[in-house]
C-alpha atoms as a PDB file:
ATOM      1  CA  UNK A   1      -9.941 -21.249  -7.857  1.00  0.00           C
ATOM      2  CA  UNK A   2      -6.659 -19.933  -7.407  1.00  0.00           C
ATOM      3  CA  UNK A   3      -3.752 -22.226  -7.060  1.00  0.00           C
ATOM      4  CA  UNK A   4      -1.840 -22.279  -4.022  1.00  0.00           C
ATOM      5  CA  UNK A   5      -2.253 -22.996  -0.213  1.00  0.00           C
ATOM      6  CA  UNK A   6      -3.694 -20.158   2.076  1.00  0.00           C
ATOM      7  CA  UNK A   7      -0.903 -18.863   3.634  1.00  0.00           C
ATOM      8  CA  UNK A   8      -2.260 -17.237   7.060  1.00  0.00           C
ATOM      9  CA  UNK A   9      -0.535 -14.061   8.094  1.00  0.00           C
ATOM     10  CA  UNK A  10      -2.087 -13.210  11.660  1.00  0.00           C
ATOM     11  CA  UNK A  11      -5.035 -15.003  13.439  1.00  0.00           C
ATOM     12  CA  UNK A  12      -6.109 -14.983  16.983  1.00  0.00           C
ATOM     13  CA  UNK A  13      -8.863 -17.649  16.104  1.00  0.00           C
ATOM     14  CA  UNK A  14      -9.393 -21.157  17.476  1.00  0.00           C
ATOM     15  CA  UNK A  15      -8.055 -23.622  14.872  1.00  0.00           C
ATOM     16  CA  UNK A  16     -11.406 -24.905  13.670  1.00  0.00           C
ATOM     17  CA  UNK A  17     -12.574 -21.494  12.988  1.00  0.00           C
ATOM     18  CA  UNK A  18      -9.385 -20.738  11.143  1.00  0.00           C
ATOM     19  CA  UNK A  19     -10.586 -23.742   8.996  1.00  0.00           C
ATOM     20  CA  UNK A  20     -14.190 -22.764   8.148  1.00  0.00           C
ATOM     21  CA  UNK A  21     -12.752 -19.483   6.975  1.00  0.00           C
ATOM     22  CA  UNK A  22     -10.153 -21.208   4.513  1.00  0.00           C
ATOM     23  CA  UNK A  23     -12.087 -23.741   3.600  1.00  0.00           C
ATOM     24  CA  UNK A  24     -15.345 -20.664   2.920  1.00  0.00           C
ATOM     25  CA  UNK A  25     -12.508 -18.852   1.161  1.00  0.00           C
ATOM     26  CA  UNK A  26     -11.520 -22.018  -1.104  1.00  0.00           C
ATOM     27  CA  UNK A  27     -15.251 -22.306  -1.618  1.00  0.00           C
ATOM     28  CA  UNK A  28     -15.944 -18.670  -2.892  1.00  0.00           C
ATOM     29  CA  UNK A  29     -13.231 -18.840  -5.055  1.00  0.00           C
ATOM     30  CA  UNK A  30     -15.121 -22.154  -6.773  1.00  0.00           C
ATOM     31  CA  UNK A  31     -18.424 -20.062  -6.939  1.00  0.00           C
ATOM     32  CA  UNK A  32     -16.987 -16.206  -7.912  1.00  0.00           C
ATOM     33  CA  UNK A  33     -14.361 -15.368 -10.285  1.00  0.00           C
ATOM     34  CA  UNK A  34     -11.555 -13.639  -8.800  1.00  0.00           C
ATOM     35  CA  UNK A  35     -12.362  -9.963 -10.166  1.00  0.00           C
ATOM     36  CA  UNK A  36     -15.742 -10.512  -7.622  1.00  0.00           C
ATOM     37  CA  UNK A  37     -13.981  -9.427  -4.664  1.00  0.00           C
ATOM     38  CA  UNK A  38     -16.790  -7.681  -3.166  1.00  0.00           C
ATOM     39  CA  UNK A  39     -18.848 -11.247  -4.261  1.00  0.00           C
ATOM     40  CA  UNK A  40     -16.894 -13.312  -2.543  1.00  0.00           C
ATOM     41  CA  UNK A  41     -16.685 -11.279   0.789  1.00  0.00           C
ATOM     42  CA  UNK A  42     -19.735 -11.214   0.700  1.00  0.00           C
ATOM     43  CA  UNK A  43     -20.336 -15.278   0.596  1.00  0.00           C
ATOM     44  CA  UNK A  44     -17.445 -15.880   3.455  1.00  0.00           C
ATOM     45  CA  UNK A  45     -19.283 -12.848   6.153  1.00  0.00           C
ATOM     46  CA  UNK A  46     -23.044 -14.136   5.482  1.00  0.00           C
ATOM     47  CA  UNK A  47     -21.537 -17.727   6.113  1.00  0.00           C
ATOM     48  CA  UNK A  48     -19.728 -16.434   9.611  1.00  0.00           C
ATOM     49  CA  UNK A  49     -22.262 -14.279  10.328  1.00  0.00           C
ATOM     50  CA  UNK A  50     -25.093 -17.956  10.538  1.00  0.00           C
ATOM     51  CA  UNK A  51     -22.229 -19.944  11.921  1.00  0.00           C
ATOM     52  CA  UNK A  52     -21.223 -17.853  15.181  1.00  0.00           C
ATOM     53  CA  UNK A  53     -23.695 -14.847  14.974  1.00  0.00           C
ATOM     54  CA  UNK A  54     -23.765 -11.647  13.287  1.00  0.00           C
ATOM     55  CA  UNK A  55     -21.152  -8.881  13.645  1.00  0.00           C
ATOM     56  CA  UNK A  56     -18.663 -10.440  11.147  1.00  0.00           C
ATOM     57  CA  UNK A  57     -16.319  -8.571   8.866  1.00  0.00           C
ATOM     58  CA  UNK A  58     -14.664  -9.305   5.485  1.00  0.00           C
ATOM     59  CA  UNK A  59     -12.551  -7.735   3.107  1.00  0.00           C
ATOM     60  CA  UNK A  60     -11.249  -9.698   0.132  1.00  0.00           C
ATOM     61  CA  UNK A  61      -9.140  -7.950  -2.212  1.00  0.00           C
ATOM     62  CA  UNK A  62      -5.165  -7.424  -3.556  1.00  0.00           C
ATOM     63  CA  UNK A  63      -4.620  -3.913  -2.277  1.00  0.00           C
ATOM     64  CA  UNK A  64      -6.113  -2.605   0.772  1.00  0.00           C
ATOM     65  CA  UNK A  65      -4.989  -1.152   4.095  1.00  0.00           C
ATOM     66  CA  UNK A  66      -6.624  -1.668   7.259  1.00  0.00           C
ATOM     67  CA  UNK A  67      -6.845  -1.010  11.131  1.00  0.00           C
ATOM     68  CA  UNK A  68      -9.435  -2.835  12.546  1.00  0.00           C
ATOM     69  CA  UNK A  69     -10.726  -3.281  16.180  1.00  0.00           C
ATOM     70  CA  UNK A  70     -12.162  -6.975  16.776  1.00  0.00           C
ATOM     71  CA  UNK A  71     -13.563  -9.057  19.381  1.00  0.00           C
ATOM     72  CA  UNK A  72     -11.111 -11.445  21.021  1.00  0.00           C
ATOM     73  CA  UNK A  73     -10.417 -14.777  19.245  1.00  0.00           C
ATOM     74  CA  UNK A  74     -12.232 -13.752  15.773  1.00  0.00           C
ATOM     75  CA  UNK A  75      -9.747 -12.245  13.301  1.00  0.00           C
ATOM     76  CA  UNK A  76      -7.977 -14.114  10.371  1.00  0.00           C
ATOM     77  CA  UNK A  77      -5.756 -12.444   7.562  1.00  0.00           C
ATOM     78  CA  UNK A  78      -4.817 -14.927   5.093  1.00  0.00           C
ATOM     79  CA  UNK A  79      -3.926 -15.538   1.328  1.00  0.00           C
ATOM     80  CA  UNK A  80      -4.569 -17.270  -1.229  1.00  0.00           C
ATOM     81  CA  UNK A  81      -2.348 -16.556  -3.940  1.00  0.00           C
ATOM     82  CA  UNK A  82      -1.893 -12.726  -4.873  1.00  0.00           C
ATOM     83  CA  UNK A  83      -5.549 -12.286  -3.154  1.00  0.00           C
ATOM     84  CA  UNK A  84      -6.041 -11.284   0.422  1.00  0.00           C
ATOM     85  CA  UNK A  85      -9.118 -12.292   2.787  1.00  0.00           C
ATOM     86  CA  UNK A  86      -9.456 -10.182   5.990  1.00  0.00           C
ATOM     87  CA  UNK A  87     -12.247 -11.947   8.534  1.00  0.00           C
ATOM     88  CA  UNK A  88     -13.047 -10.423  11.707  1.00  0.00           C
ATOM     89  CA  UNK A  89     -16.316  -9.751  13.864  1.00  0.00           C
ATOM     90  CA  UNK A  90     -16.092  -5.909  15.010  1.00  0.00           C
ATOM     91  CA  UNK A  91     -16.297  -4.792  18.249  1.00  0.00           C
ATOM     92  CA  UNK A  92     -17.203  -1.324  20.332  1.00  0.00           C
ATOM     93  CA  UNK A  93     -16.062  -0.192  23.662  1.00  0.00           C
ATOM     94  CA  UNK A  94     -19.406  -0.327  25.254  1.00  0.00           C
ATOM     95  CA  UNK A  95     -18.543   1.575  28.528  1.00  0.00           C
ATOM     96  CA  UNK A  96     -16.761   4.485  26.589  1.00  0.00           C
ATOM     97  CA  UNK A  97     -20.055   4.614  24.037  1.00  0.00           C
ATOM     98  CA  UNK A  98     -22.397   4.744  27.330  1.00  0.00           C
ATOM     99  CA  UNK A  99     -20.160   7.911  28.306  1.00  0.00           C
ATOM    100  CA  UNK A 100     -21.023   9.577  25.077  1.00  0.00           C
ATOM    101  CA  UNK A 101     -24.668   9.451  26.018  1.00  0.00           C
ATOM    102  CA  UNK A 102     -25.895  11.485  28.327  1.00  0.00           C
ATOM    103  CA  UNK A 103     -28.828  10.667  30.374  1.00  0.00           C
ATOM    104  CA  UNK A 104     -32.260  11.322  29.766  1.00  0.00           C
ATOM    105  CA  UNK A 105     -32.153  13.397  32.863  1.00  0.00           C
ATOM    106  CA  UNK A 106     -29.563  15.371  32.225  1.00  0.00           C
ATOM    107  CA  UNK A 107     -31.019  16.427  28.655  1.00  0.00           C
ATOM    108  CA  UNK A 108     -33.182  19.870  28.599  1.00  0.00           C
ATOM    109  CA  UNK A 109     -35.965  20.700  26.172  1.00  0.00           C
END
């Protein structure tokens, strides 16, 4: 595991849910090396994913970007050491998708 504390950037997430996700992170790191990024996001989203449902997001890694839309109350950026864990459960704006659609009516063979 890497040495250090998690050092949490931005969260909107309840406190015990910003535990689960340090303590899955800690966890991972026991399990994967630390050049099995992709490994250990993998672990920490299948855990969320059978603790509060499926939908969840994670990016582990030292250099990425993001821009991310999530559901309210489920997003975490933290570190742990020089590596970077980004959790979130996505979300989609349901009434402008339904615009995009146009009803079977309306569509001509």
């Amino acid at each position: 595991m890497l040495e250090g504390k998690a050092v949490v950037n931005e969260t909107d997430m309840l406190q015990t849910m910003q535990q689960d996700a340090l303590d899955l992170a800690a966890k991972a790191l026991d399990i994967f090396d630390i050049t099995e990024p992709t490994e250990i996001a993998q672990f920490i989203k299948k855990e969320f994913d059978e603790s509060y449902g499926t939908g969840w997001q994670c990016i582990v890694g030292t250099d990425f970007g993001s821009f991310v839309t999530h559901s309210q109350g489920c997003f975490i950026h933290f570190l742990i050491g020089s590596l970077a864990f980004l959790v979130f459960r996505g979300t989609a704006n349901l009434a402008a998708e339904a615009n995009r659609i146009p009803p079977l009516e309306a569509v001509k063979a």
